[in-house]
N, C-alpha and C. Protein backbone atom coordinates (compact mmCIF):
# COMPACT_ATOMS: atom_id res chain seq x y z
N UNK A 1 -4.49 -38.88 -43.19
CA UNK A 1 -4.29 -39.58 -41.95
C UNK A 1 -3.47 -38.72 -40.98
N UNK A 2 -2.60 -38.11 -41.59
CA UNK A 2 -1.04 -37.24 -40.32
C UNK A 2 -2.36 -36.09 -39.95
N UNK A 3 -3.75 -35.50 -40.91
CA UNK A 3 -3.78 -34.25 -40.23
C UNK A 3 -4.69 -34.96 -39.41
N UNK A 4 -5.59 -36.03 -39.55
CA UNK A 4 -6.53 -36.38 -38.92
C UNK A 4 -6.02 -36.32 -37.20
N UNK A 5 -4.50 -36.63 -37.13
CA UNK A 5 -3.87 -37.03 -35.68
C UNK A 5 -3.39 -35.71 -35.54
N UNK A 6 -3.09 -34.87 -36.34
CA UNK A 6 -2.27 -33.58 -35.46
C UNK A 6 -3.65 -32.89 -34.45
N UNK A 7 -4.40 -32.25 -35.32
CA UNK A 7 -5.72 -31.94 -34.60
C UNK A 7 -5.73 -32.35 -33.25
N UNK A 8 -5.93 -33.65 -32.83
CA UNK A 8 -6.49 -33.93 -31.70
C UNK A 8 -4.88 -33.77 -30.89
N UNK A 9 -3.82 -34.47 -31.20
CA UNK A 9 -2.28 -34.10 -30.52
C UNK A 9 -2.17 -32.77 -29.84
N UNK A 10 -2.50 -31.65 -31.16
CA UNK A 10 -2.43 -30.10 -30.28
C UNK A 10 -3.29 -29.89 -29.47
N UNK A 11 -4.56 -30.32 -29.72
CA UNK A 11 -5.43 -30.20 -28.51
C UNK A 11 -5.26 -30.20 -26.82
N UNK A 12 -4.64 -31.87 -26.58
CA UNK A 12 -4.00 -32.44 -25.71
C UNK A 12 -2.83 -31.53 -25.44
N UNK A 13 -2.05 -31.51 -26.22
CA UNK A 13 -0.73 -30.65 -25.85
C UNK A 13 -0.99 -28.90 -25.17
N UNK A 14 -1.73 -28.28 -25.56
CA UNK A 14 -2.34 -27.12 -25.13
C UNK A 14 -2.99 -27.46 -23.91
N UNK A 15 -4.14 -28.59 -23.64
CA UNK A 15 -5.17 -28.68 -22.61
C UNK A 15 -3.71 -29.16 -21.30
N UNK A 16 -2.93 -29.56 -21.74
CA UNK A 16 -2.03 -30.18 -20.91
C UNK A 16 -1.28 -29.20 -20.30
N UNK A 17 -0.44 -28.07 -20.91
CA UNK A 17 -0.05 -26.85 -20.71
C UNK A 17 -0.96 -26.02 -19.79
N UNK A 18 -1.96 -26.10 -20.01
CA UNK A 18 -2.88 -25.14 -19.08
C UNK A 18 -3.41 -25.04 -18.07
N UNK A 19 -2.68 -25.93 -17.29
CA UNK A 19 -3.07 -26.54 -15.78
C UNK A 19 -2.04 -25.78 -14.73
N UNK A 20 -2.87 -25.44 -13.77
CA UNK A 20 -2.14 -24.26 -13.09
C UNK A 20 -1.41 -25.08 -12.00
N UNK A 21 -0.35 -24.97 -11.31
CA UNK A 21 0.68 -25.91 -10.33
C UNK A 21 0.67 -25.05 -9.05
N UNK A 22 0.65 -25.41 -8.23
CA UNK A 22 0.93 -24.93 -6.89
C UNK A 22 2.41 -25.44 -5.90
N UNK A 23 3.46 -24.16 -5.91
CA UNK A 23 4.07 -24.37 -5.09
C UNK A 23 4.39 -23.66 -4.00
N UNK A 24 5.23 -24.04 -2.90
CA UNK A 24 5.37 -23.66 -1.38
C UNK A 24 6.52 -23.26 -1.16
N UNK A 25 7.11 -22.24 -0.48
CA UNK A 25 8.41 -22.24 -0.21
C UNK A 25 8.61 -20.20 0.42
N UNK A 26 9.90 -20.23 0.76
CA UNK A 26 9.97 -18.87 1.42
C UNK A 26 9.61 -17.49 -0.39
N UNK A 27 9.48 -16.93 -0.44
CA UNK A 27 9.50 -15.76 -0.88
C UNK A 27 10.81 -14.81 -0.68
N UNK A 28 11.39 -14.51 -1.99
CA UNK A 28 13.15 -14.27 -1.76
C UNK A 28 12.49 -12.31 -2.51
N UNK A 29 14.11 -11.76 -2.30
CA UNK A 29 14.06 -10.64 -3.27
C UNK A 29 15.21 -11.61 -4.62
N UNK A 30 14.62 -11.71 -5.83
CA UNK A 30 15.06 -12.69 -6.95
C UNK A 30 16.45 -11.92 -7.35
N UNK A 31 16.47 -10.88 -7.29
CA UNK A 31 18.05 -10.71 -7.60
C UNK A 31 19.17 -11.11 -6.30
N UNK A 32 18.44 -10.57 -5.37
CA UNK A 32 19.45 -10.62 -4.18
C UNK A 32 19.73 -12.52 -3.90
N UNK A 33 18.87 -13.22 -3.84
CA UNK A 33 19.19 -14.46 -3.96
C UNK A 33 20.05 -15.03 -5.55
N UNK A 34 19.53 -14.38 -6.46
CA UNK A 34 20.22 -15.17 -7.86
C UNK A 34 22.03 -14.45 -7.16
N UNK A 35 21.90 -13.42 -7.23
CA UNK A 35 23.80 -13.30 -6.77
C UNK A 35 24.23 -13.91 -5.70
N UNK A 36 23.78 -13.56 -4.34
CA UNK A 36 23.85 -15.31 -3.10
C UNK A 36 24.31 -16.25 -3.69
N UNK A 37 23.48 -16.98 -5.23
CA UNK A 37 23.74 -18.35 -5.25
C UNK A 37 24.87 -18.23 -6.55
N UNK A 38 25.54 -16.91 -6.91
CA UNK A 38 26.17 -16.77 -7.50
C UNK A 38 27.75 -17.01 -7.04
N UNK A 39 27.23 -16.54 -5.63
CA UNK A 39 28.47 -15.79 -5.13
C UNK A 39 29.16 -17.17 -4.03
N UNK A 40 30.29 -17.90 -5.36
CA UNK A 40 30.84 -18.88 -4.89
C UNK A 40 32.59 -19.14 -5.51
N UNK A 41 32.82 -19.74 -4.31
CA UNK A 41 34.37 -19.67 -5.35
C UNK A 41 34.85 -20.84 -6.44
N UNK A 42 35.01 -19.89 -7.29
CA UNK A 42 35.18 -21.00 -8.74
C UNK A 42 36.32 -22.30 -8.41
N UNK A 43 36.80 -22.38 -7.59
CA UNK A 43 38.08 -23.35 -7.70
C UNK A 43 37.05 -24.27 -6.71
N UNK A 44 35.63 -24.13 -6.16
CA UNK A 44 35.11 -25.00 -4.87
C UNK A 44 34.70 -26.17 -6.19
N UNK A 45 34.47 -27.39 -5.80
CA UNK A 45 33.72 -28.18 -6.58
C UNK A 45 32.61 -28.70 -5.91
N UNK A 46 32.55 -28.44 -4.47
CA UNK A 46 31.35 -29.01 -3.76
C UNK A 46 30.39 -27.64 -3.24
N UNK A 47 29.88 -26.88 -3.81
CA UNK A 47 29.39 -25.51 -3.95
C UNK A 47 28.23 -25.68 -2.70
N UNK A 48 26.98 -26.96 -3.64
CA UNK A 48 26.06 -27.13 -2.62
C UNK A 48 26.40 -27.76 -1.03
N UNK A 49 27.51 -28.00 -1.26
CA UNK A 49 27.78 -28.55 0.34
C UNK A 49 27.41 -27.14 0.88
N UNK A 50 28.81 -25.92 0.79
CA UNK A 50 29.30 -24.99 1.25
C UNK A 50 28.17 -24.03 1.08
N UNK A 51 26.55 -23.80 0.85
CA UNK A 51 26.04 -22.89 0.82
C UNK A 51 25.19 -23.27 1.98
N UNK A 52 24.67 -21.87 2.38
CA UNK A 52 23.67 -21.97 3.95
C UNK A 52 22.54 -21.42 3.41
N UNK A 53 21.65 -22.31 3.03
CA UNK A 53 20.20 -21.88 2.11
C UNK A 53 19.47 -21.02 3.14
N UNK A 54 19.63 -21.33 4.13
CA UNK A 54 18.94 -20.62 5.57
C UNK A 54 18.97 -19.12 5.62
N UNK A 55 20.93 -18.73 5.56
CA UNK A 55 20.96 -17.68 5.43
C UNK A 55 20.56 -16.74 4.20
N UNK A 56 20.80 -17.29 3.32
CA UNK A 56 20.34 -17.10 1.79
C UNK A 56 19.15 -16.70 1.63
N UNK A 57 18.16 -17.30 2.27
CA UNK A 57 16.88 -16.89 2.57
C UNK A 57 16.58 -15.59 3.55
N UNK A 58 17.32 -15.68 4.65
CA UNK A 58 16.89 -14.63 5.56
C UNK A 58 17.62 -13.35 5.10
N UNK A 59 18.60 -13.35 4.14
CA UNK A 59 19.40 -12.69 3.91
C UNK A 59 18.49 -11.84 2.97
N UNK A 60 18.47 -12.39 1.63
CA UNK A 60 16.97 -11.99 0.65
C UNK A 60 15.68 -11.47 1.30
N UNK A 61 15.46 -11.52 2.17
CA UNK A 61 13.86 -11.87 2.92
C UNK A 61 13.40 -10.03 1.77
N UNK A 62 12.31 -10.40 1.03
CA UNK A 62 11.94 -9.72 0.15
C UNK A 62 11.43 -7.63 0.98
N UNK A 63 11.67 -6.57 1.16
CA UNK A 63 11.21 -4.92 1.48
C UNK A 63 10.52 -4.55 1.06
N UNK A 64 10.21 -3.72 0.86
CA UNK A 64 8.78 -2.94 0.41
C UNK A 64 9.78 -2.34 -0.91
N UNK A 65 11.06 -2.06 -0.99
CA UNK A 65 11.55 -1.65 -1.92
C UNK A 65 12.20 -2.94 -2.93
N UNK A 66 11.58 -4.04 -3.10
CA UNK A 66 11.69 -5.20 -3.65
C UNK A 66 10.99 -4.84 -4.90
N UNK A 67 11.65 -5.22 -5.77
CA UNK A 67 10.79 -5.06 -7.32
C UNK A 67 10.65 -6.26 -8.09
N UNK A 68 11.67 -7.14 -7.92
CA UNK A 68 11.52 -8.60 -8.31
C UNK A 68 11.82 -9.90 -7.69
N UNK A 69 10.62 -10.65 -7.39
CA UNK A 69 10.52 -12.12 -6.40
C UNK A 69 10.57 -12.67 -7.03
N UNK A 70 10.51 -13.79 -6.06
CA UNK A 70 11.05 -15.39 -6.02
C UNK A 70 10.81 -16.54 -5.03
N UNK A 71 10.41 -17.74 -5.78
CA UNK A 71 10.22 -18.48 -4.30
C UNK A 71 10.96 -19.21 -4.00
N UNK A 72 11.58 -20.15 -3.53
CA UNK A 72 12.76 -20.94 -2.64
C UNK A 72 11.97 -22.22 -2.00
N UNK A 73 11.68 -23.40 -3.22
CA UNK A 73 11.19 -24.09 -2.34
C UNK A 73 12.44 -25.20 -1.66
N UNK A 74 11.90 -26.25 -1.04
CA UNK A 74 12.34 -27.16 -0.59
C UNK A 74 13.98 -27.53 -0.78
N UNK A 75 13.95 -27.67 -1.80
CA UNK A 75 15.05 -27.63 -2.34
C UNK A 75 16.04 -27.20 -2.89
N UNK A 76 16.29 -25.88 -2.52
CA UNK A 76 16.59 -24.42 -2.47
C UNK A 76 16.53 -23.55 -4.29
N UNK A 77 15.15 -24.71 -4.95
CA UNK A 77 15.38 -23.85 -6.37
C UNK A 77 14.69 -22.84 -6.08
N UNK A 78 14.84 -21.66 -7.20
CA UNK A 78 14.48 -20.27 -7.18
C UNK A 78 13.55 -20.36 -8.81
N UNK A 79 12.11 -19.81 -8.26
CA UNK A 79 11.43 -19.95 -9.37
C UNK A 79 10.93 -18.55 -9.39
N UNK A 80 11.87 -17.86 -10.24
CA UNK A 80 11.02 -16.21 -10.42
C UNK A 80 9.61 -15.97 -10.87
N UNK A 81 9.33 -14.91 -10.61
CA UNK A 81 7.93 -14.54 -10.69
C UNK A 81 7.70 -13.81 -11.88
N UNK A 82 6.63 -13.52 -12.55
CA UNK A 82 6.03 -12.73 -14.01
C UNK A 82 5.86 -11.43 -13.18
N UNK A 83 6.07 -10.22 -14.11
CA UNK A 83 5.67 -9.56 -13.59
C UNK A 83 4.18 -8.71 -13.04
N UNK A 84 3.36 -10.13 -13.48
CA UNK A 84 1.68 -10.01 -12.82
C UNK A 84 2.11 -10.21 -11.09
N UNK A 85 2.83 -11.39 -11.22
CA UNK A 85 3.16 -12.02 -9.88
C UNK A 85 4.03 -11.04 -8.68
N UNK A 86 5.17 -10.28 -9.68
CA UNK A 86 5.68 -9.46 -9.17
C UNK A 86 5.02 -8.41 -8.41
N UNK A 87 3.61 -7.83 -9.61
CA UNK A 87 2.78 -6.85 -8.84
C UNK A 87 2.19 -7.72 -7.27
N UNK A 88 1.64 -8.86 -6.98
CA UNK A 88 1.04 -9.25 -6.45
C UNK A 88 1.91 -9.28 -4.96
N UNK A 89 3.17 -9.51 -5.59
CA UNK A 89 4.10 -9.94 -4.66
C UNK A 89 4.35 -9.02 -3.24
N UNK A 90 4.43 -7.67 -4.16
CA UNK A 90 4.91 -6.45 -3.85
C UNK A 90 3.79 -5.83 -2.89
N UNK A 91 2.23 -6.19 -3.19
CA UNK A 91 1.41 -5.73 -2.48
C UNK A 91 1.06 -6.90 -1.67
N UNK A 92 1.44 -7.90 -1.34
CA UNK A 92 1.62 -8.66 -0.46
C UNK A 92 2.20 -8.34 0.87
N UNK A 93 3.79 -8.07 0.35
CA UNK A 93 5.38 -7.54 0.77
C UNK A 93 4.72 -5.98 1.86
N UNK A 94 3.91 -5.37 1.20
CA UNK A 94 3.45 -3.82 1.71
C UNK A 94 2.78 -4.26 3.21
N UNK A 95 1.85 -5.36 3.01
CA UNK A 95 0.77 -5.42 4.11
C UNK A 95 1.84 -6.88 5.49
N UNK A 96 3.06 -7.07 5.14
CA UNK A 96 3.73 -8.38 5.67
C UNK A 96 4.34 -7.54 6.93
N UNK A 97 4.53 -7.65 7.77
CA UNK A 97 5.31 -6.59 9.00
C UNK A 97 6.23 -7.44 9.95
N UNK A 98 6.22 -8.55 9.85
CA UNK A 98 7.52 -9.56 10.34
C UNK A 98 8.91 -9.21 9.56
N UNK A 99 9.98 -9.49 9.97
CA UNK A 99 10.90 -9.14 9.44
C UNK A 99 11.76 -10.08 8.70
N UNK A 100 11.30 -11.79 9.97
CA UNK A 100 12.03 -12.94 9.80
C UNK A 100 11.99 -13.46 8.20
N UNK A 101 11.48 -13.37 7.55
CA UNK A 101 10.75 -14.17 6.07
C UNK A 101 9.48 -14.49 6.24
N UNK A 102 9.43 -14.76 4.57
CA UNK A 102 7.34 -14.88 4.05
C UNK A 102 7.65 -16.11 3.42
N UNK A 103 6.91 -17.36 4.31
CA UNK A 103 6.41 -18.49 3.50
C UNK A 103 5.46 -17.85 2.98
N UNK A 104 5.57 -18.60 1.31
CA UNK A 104 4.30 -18.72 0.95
C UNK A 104 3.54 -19.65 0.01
N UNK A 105 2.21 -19.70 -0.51
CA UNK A 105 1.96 -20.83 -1.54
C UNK A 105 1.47 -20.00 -2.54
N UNK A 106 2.38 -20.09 -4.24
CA UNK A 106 1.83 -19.46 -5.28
C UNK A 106 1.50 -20.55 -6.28
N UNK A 107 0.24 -20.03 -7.02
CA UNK A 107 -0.40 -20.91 -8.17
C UNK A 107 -0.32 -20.12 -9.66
N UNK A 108 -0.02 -21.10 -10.59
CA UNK A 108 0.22 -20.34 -11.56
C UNK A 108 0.80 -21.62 -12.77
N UNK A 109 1.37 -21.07 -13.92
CA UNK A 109 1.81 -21.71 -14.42
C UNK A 109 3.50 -21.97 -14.71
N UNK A 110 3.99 -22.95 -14.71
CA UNK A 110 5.79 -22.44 -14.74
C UNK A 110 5.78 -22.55 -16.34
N UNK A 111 6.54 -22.28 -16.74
CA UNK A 111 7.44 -21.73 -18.19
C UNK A 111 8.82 -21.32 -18.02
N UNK A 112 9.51 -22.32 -17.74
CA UNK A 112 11.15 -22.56 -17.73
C UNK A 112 10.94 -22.35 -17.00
N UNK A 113 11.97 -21.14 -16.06
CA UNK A 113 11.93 -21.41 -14.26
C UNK A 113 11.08 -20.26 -13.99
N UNK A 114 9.88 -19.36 -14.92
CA UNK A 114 9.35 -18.43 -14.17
C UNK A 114 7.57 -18.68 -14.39
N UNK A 115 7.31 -18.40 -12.85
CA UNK A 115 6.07 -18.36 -12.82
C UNK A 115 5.37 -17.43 -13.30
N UNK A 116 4.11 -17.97 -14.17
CA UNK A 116 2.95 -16.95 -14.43
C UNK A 116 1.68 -17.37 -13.33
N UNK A 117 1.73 -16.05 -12.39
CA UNK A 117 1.57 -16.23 -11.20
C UNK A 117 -0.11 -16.00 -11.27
N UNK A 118 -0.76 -17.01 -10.83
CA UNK A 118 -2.23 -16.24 -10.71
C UNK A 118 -2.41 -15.71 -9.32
N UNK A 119 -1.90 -16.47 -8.21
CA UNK A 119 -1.96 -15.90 -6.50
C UNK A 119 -0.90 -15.96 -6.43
N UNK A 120 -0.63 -15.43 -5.02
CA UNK A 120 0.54 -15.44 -4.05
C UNK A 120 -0.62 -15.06 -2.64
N UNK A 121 -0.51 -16.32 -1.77
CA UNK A 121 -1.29 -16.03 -0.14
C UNK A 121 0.09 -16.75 0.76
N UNK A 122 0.11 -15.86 2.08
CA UNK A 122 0.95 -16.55 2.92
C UNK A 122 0.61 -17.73 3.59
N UNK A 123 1.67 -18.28 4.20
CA UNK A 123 1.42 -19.02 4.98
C UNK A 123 1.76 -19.24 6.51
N UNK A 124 0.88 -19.74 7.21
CA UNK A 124 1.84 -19.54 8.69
C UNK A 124 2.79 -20.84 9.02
N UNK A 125 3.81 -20.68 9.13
CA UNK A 125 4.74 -22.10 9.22
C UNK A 125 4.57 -23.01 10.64
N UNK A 126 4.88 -24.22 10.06
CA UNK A 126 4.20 -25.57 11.20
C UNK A 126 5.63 -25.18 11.97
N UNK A 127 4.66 -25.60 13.77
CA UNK A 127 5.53 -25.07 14.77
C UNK A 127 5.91 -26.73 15.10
């Protein structure tokens, strides 16, 4: 009876895993933002008050000498990239010539906080 149910359980559990997610948000350089959101004073207790996600973002805004991304959605989490995504990122980053920041929308799968990235396409932001 237990194997008759595992069978079909892993099935589900795998088919469930394998669904690719799409999210939106600026495109960071992932170290330069992970220290940003590092870089706070230990005695503050209201951290997220006192941070300016804005600047944080424009501050990061990912170079051609960027080796590891990140996206920044909504809610200022940081979901690093695989380094498939990384490649993608980077030749993205090459052909981008604005200076301000790169919205963008990547699909892929998450696994803790890093994406296994199948795209990365920009986006143009609502005026």
């Amino acid at each position: 009876m237990y194997q008759r149910m595992l069978l079909p359980a892993l099935v589900i559990l795998f088919a469930v895993s394998g669904f690719a997610a799409t999210w939106s948000g600026w495109m960071v350089d992932s170290k330069c933002y992970g220290a940003e959101e590092r870089n706070v004073n230990p005695n503050d207790t209201q951290t997220a008050v006192d941070r300016d996600i804005g600047y944080e973002i424009r501050y990061c805004t990912p170079t051609h000498k960027t080796k590891y991304f990140a996206i920044v959605d909504e809610a200022a989490t940081r979901l690093k990239f695989d380094a498939a995504g990384n490649a993608k990122a980077a030749e993205l980053v090459k052909n981008f010539t604005k200076k301000r920041g790169l919205l963008v929308t990547v699909t892929g799968q998450l696994v803790k906080n890093t994406i296994h990235v199948d795209s990365v396409s920009p986006v143009q932001p609502k005026r």
